[in-house]
Protein backbone atom coordinates (compact mmCIF):
# COMPACT_ATOMS: atom_id res chain seq x y z
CA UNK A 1 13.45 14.21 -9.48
CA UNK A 2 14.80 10.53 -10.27
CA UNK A 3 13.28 7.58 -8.58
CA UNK A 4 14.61 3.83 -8.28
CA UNK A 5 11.83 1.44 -7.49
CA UNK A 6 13.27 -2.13 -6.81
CA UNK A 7 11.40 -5.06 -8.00
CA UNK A 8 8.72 -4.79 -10.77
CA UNK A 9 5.85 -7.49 -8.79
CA UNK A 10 2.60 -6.13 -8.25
CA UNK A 11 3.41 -3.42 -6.11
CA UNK A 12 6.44 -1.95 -7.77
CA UNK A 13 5.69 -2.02 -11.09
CA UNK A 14 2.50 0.04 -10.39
CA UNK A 15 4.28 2.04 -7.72
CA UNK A 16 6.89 2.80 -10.56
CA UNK A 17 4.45 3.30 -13.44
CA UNK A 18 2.39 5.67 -11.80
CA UNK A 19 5.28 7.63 -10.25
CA UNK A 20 5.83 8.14 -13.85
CA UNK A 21 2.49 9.25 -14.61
CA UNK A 22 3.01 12.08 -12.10
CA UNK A 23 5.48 13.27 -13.97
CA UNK A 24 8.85 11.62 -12.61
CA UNK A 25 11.65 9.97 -14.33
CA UNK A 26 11.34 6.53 -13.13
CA UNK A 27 13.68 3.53 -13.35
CA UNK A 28 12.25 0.01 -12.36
CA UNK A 29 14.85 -2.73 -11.68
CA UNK A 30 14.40 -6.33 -10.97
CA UNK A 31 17.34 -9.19 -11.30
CA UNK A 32 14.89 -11.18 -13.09
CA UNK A 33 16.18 -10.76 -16.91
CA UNK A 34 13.47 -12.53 -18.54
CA UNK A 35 10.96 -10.12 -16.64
CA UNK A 36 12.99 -7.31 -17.39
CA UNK A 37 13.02 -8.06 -21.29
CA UNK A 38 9.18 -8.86 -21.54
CA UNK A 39 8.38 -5.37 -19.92
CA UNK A 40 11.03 -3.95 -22.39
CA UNK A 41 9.25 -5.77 -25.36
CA UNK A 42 5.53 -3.87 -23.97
CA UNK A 43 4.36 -7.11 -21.96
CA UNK A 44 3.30 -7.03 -19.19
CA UNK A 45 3.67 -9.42 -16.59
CA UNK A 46 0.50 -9.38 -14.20
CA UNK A 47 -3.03 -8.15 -14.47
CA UNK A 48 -4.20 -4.75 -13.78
CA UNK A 49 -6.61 -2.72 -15.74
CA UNK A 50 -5.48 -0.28 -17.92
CA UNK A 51 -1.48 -0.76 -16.42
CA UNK A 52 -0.36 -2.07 -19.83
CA UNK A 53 -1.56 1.34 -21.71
CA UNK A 54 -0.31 3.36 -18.64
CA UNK A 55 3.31 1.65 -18.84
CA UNK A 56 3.17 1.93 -22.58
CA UNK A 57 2.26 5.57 -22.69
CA UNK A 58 5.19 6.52 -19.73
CA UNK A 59 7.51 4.38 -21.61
CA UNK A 60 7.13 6.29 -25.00
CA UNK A 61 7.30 9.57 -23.05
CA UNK A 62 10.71 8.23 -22.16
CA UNK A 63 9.94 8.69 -18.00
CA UNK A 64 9.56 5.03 -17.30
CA UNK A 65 12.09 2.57 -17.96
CA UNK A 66 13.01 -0.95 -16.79
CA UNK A 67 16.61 -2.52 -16.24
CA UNK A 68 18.83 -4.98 -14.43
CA UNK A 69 21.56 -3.10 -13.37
CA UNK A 70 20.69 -1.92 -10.05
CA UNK A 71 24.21 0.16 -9.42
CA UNK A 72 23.50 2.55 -12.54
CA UNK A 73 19.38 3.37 -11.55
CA UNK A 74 20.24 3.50 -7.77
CA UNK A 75 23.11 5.84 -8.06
CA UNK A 76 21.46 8.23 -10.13
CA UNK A 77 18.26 7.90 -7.99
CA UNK A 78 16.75 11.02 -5.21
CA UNK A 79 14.59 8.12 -3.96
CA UNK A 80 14.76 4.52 -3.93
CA UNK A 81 11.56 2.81 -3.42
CA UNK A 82 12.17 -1.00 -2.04
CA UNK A 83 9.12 -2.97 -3.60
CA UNK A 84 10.28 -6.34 -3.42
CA UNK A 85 7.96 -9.44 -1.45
CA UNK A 86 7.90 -10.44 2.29
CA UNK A 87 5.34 -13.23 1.95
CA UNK A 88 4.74 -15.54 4.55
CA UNK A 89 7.13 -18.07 5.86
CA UNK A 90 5.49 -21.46 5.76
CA UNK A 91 7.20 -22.81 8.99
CA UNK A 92 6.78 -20.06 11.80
CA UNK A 93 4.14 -17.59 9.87
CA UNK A 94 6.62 -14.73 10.24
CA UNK A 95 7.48 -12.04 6.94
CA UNK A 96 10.15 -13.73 5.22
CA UNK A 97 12.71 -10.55 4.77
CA UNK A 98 15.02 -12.18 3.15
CA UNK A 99 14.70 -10.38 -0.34
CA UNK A 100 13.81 -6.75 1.47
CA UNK A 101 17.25 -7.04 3.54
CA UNK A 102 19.00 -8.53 0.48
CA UNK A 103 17.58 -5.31 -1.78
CA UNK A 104 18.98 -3.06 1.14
CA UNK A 105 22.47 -4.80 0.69
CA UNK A 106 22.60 -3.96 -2.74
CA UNK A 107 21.26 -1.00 -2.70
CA UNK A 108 23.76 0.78 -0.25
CA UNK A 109 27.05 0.78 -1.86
CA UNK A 110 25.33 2.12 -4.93
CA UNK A 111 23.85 5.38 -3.22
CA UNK A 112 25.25 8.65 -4.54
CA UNK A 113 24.37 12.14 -2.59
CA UNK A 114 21.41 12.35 0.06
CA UNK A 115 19.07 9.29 -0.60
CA UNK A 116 16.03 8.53 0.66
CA UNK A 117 15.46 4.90 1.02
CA UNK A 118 11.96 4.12 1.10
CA UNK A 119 10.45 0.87 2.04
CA UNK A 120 6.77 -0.05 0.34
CA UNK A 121 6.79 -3.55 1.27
CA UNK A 122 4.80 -4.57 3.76
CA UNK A 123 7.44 -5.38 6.96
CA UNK A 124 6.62 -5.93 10.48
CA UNK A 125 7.10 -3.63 13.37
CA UNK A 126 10.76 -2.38 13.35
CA UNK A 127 12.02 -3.35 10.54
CA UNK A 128 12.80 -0.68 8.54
CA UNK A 129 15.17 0.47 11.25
CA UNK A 130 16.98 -2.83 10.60
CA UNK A 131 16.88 -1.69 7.35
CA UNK A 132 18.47 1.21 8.10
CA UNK A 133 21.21 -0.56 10.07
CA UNK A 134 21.77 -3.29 7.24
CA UNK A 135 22.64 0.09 4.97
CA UNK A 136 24.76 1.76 7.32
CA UNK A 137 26.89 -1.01 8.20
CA UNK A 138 26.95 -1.82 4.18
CA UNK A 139 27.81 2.14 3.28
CA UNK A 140 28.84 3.80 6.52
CA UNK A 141 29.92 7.04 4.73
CA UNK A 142 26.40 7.46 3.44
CA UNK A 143 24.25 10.48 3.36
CA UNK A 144 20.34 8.28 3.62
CA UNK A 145 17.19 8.70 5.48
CA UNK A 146 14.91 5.72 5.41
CA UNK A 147 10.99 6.25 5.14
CA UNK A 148 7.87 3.37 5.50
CA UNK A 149 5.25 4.07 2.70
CA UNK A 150 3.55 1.43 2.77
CA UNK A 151 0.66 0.98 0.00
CA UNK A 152 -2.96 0.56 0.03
CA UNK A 153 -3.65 -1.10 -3.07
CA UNK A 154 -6.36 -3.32 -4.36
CA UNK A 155 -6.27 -5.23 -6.76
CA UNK A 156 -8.18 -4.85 -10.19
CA UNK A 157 -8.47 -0.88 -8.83
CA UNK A 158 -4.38 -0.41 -7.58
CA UNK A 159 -4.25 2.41 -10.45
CA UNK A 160 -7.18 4.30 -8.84
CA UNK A 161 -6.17 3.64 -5.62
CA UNK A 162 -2.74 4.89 -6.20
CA UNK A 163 -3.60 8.44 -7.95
CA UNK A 164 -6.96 9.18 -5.78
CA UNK A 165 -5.63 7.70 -2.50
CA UNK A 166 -8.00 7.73 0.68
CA UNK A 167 -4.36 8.99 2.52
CA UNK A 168 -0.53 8.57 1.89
CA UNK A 169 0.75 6.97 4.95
CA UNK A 170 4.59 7.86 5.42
CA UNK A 171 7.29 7.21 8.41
CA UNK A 172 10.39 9.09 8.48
CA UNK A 173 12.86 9.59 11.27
CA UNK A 174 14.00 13.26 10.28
CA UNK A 175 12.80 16.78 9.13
CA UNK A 176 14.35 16.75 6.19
CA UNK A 177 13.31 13.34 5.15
CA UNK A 178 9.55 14.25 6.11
CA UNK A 179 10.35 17.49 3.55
CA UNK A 180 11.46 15.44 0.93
CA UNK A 181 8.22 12.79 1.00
CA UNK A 182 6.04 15.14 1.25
CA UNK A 183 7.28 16.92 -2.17
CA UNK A 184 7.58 13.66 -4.22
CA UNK A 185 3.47 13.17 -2.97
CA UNK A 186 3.02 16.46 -3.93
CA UNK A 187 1.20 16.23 -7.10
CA UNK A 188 -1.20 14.15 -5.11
CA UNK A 189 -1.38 16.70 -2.10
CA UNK A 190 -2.05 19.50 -4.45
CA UNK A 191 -5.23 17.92 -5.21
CA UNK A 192 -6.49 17.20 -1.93
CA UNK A 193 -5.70 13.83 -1.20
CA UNK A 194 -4.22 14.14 2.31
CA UNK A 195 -0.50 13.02 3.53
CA UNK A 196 -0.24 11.52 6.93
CA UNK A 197 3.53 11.47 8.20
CA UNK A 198 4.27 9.81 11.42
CA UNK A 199 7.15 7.65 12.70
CA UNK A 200 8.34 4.39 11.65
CA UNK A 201 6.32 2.40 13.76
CA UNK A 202 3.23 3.74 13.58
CA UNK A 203 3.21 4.00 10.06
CA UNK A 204 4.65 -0.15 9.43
CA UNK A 205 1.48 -0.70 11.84
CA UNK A 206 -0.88 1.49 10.22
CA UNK A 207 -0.60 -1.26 7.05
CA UNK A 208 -1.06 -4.10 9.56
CA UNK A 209 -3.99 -3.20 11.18
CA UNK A 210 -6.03 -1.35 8.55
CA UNK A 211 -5.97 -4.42 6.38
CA UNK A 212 -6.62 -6.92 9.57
CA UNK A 213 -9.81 -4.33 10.49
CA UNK A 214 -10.68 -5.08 7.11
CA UNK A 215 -9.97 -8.45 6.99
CA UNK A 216 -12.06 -9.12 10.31
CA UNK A 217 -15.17 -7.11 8.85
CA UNK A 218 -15.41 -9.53 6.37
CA UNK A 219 -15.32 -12.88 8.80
CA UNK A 220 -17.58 -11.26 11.05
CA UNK A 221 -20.12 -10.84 7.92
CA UNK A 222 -19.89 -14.39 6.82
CA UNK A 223 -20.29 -16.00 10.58
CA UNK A 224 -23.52 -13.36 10.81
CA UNK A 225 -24.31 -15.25 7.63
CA UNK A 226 -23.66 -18.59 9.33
CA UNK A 227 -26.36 -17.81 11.90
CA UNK A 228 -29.11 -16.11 9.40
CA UNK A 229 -28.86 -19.85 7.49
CA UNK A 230 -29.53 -21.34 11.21
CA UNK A 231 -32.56 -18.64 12.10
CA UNK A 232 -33.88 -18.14 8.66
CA UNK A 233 -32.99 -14.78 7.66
CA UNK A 234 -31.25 -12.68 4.84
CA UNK A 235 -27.57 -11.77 5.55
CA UNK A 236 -27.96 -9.46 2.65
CA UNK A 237 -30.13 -7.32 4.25
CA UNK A 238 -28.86 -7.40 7.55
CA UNK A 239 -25.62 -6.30 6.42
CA UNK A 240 -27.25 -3.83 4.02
CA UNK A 241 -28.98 -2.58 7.37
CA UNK A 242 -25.56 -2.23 9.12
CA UNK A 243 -24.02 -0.59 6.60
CA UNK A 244 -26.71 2.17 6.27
CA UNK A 245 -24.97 3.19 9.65
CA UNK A 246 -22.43 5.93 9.13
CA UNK A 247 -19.94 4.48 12.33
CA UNK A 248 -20.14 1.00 10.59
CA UNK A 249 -20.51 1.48 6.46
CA UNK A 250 -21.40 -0.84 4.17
CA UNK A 251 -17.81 -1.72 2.70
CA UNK A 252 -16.21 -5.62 3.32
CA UNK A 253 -19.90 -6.91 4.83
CA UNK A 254 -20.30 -8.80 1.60
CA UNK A 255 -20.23 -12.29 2.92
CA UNK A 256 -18.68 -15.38 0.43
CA UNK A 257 -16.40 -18.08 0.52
CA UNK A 258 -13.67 -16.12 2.82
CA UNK A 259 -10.87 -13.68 1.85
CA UNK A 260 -7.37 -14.12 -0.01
CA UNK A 261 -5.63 -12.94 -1.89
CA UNK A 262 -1.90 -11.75 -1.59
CA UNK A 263 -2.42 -9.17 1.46
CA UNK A 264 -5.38 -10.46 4.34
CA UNK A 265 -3.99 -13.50 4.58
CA UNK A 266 -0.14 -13.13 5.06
CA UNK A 267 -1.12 -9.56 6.99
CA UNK A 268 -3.31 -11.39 9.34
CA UNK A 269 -1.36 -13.87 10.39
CA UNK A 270 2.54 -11.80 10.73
CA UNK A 271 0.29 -9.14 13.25
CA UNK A 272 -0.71 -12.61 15.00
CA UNK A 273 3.17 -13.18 15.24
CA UNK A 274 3.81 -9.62 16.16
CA UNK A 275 1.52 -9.99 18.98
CA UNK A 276 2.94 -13.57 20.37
CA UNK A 277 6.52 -11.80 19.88
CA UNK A 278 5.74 -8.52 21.66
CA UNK A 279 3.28 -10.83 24.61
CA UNK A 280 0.73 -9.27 23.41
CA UNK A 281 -1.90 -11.98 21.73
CA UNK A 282 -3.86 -10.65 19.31
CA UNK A 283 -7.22 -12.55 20.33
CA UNK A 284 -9.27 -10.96 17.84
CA UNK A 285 -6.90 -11.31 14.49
CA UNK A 286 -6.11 -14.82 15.79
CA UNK A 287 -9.90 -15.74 15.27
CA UNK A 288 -10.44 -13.92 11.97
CA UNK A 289 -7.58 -16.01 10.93
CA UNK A 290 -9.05 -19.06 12.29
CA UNK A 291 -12.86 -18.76 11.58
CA UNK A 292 -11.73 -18.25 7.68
CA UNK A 293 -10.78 -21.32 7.17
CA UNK A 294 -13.81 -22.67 8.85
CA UNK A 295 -16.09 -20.46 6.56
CA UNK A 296 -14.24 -22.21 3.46
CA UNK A 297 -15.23 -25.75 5.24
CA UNK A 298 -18.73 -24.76 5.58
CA UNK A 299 -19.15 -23.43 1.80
CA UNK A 300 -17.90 -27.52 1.32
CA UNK A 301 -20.27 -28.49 3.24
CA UNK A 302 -23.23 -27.03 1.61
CA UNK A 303 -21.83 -27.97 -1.72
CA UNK A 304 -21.19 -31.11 -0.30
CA UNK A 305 -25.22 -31.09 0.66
CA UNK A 306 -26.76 -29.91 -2.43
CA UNK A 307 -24.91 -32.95 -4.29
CA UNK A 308 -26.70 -34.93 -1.83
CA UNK A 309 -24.20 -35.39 0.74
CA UNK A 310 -21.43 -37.14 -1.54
CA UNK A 311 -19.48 -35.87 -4.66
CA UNK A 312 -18.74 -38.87 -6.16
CA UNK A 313 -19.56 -39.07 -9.72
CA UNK A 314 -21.25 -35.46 -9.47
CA UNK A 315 -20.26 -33.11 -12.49
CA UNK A 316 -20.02 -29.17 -11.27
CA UNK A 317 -19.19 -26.31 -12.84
CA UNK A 318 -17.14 -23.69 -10.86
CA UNK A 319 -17.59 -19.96 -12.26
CA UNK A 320 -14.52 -17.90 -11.60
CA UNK A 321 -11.45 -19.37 -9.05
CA UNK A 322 -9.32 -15.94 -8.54
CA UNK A 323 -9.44 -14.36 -5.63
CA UNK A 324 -11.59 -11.71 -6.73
CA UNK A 325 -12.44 -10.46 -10.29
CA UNK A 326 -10.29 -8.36 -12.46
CA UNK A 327 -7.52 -9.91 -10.92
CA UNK A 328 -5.25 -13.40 -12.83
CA UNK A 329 -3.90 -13.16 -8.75
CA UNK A 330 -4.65 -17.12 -7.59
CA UNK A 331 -2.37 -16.18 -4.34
CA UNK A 332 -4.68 -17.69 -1.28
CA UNK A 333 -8.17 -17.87 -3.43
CA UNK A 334 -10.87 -19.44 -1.75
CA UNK A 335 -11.13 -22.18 -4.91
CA UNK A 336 -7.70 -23.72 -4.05
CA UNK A 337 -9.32 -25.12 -1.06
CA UNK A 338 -12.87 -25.62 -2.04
CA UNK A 339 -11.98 -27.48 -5.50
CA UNK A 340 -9.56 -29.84 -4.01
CA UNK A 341 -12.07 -30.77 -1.63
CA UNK A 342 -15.19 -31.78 -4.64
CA UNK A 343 -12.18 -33.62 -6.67
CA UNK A 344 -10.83 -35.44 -4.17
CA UNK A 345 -14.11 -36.63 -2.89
CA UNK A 346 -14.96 -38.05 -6.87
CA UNK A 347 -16.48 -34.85 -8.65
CA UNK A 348 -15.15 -33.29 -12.16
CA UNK A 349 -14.81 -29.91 -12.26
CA UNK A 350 -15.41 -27.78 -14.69
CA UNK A 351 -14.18 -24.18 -14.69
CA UNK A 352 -14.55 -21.00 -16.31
CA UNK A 353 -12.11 -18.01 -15.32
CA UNK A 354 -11.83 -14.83 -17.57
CA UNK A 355 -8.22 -14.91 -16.18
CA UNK A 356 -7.09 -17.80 -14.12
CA UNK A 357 -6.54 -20.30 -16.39
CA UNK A 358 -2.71 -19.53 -16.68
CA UNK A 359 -2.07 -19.88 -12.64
CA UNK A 360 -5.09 -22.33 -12.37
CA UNK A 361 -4.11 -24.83 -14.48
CA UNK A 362 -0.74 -26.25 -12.24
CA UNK A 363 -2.54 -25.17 -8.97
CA UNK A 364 -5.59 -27.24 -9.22
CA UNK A 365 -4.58 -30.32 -11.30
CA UNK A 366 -7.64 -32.33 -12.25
CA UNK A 367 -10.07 -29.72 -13.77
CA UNK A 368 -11.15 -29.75 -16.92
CA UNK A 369 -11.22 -25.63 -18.58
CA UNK A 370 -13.56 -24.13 -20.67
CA UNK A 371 -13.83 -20.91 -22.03
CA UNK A 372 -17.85 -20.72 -22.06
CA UNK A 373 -20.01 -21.02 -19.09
CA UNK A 374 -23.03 -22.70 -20.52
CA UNK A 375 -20.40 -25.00 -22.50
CA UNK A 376 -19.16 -25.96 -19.29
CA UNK A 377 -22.63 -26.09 -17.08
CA UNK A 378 -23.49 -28.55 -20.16
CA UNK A 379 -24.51 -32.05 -18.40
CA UNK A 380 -23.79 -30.90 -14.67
CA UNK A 381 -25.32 -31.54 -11.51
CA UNK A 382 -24.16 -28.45 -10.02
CA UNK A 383 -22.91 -24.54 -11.09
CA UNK A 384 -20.95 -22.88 -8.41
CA UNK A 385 -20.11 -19.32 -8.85
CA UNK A 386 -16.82 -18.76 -6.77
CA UNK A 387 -15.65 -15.11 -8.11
CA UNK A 388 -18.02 -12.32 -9.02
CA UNK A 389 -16.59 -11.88 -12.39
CA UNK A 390 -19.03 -9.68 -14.52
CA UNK A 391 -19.26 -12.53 -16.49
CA UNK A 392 -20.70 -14.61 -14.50
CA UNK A 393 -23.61 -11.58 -12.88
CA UNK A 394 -25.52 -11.13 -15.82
CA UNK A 395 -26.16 -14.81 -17.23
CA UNK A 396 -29.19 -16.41 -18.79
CA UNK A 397 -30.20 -18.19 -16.09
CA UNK A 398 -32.85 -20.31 -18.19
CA UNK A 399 -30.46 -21.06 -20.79
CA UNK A 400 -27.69 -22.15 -17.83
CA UNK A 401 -30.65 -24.34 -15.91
CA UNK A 402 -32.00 -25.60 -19.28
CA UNK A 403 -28.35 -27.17 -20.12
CA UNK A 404 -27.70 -28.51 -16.80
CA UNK A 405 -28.65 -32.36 -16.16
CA UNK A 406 -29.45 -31.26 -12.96
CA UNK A 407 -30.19 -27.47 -12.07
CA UNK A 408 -28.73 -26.45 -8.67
CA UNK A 409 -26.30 -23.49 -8.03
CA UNK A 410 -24.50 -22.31 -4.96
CA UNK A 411 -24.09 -18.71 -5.18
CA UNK A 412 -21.08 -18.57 -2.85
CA UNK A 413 -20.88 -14.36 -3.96
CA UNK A 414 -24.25 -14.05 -3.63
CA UNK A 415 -24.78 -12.55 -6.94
CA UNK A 416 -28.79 -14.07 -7.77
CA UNK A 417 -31.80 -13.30 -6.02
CA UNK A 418 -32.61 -16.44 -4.71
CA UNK A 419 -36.53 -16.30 -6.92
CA UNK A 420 -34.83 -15.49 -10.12
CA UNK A 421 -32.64 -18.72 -9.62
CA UNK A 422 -35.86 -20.71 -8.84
CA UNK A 423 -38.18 -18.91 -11.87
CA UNK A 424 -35.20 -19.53 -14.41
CA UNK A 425 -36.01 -23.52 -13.22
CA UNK A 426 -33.35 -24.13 -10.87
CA UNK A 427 -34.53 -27.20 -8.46
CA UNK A 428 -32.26 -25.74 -5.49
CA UNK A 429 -29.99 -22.66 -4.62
CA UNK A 430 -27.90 -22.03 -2.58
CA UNK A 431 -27.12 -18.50 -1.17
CA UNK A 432 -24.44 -17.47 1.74
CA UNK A 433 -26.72 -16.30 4.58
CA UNK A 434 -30.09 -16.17 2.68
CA UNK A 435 -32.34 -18.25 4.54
CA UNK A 436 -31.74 -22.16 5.83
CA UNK A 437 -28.63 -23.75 4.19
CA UNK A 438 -28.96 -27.19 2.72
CA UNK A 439 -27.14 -28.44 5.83
C-alpha cells in the first residue's frame, strides 16, 4: 500500500514517518522546496524526540521519502492523507481553510484508481464534505471516498501517541471506505489499540471537543488554584485528591500559567464559532477561553507583587518560554504574554530555554539569552520558572539563591516544594495555588 501525506508540518511529517514505520511506502510532499531539500539532506525541521532517527532509519529503508511534485506521489498513492494547517483566522476566530481546500484542488486532478482522501487536519463541522465537493467538481470522473482522521498528538510524545494510540478516530461515508481505513490501521488494531469509525461529523467533532474537555480541565484547575491562594490551601493536593477519583483522574489538573500551544487555543475558540454559527453558544468553552487569559494576568500580577509591585529596574530570570517542554513549539506559550508584560513595565529578562531560543529570539525582542541558568539568575531579583523543562526540576537551589542579588522565585509549574525553596535561602516563593499569593 502507497500513501501520499500532504504537507510535512508537525502533523504530517510524523503522520508520514510513522506510516512508514508500520511498514508502508510513504511519500511526503510539501511546495516548500527549501523544506523539502533540508528533510532530503537528514534535517529535520521541528522538534520531536527521537523523529530525526525514526525519519532517518525509514528513509534508508527506502519507505519514506519527501518531494515537491505533488502529481507524481498523489497519482501513485491508495491514500492521500491532507496534513496541511487550518490555524486561526485573526479577524473572525474561524479555521482558516484556505490551504486544506487549496491541497484538495491539487490533489484531485492527480488521483489515479479508487482513492481515499483523508483529511488529518483539524476542520470544523462539515467540512470535509466540502472537501469532497471541492474534488468532485475539480475531477468529476473520479473514483474517491473522503475519510476525517483526525490526530491526537502531543507534543514532545506525538511518536508514542501515534503507535500506542488511546483510539483511532475515523469518519467515512461508505463501506468500502470504512474497509479500507480500517486495513491501513491495521498494524495498530492487531495489537489492541482500538479503531472507532463513525461518520463525518461525529468524528471532525470528536477532535473538537476532546481537546476543549481537556482544555477546560486545565482552567478549572488553575481558578481552583485562584481560590486556595484566597483561603490558604494547597491546590496540589486538592487536585491530587480529585484525581485519586476514577470518574475524574488526575490528568490536565496541573495548574500553571494557562495552556497553548498549537491545538487548545485555536480548538477552543473555532468550537466557540461553531456554536455562535450553529445558535448554539458554547457557554462553557467560551469561559475556558476567556478565564485563560485572565489566569496569564494574574501570574503578572504576582510577579508583579513579589518585585514589590513595580518592575522597573528589576532583573528576572525566566526558566523555559515554550509551551511545554520537549517541545521548540513557541505557538500561543504562556511567556509571549507574561514577558512582554515585565519588559514593558522596565524589567530585563533573562532567559534560559533548552529549545526556544531559535523562535524566541524575534518573538520576544528585548531579552537577553543565556545558555546556563545560574549564569543567568546571576545578579537578579527574581527566577521565574515558566516551562517544566527537566532542566530546570532538579536545580541547586542554594547555588541558584546564593547567586541571586535577591532570592525570590515564582514557580508558575509548580515544580519546588515551597520549604525546599525557603531552606535553600530563598526570601519569598511563589507557588500557583499553594497557600496566600503575594497579592
Amino acid at each position: 500500500m502507497k500513501l501520499a501525506v500532504i504537507g510535512t508540518g508537525y502533523v504530517g511529517l510524523v503522520s508520514g514517518t510513522c506510516f512508514s514505520e508500520l511498514g508502508y511506502d510513504v511519500t511526503c510532499v510539501d511546495l516548500d522546496a527549501k523544506k523539502i531539500e533540508t528533510l532530503r539532506a537528514g534535517h529535520v525541521p521541528i522538534y520531536e524526540p527521537g523523529l530525526d532517527l525514526l525519519i532517518e532509519c525509514n528513509v534508508s529503508s527506502g519507505r519514506l521519502s519527501f518531494t515537491t511534485d505533488l502529481q507524481e506521489a498523489v497519482s501513485q498513492a491508495d491514500a492521500v492523507f491532507i496534513a496541511v494547517g487550518t490555524p486561526t483566522r485573526p479577524d473572525n476566530g474561524q479555521a482558516d481553510l484556505t490551504y486544506i481546500m487549496r491541497a484538495a484542488a491539487d490533489i484531485a486532478p492527480a488521483m489515479q484508481g479508487y482513492t481515499v482522501v483523508v483529511v488529518k487536519s483539524t476542520v470544523p463541522v462539515g467540512v470535509n464534505r466540502k472537501i469532497c465537493d471541492v474534488l468532485r467538481n475539480a475531477n468529476p470522473a473520479a473514483d474517491f471516498d473522503i475519510a476525517s482522521n483526525p490526530e491526537f498528538l502531543r507534543e514532545g510524545t506525538a511518536i508514542e501517541d501515534f503507535m500506542t494510540p488511546d483510539r483511532v478516530v475515523v469518519g467515512v461515508e461508505s463501506e468500502r471506505a470504512g474497509g479500507f481505513m480500517a486495513e491501513v490501521y491495521r498494524p495498530l488494531t492487531d495489537r489492541g489499540f482500538p479503531l472507532l469509525l463513525t461518520d463525518l461529523e461525529t468524528a471532525e467533532m470528536i477532535k473538537y471537543a476532546s481537546n476543549a474537555f481537556l482544555a477546560t480541565k486545565i482552567t478549572f484547575i488553575n481558578e481552583i488554584a485562584a481560590l486556595c491562594e484566597k483561603v490558604g490551601s494547597d491546590v496540589t493536593m486538592v487536585s491530587k485528591g480529585m484525581g485519586m477519583d476514577k470518574r475524574i483522574g488526575g490528568r490536565f489538573l496541573n495548574p500553571g500559567p494557562g495552556y497553548g500551544g498549537s491545538c487548545f487555543p485555536k480548538d477552543t475558540q473555532a468550537l466557540v464559532r461553531i456554536g455562535q454559527e450553529s445558535a448554539v453558544q458554547q457557554h462553557i468553552v467560551e469561559a475556558v477561553v476567556r478565564v485563560n487569559e485572565q489566569v496569564k494576568a494574574r501570574m503578572i500580577a504576582n510577579i508583579k507583587a513579589l518585585c514589590g509591585g513595580s518592575f522597573r529596574d528589576k532583573t528576572i530570570a525566566v526558566f523555559g518560554v515554550t509551551f511545554k517542554p520537549d517541545t521548540d513549539d513557541m505557538r500561543e506559550a504562556p511567556s509571549l504574554t507574561i514577558l512582554p508584560a515585565l519588559i514593558g513595565g522596565g524589567a530585563t529578562i533573562h532567559v534560559v530555554d533548552p529549545l526556544g531560543q531559535r523562535e524566541g529570539e524575534h518573538l520576544l525582542p528585548g531579552a537577553h539569552w543565556y545558555d546556563d541558568p545560574y549564569a543567568a539568575a546571576d545578579g537578579c531579583d527574581l527566577v521565574v520558572i515558566l516551562t517544566e523543562w527537566s532542566d530546570f526540576v532538579s536545580l541547586d537551589l542554594k547555588a541558584l539563591a546564593a547567586v541571586m542579588a535577591v532570592p525570590r522565585m515564582a514557580d508558575l509549574r509548580n515544580v519546588y516544594a515551597p520549604k525546599d525553596v525557603e531552606n535553600a535561602g530563598f526570601e519569598q516563593y511563589y507557588g500557583v495555588g499553594r497557600g496566600r499569593a503575594p497579592v
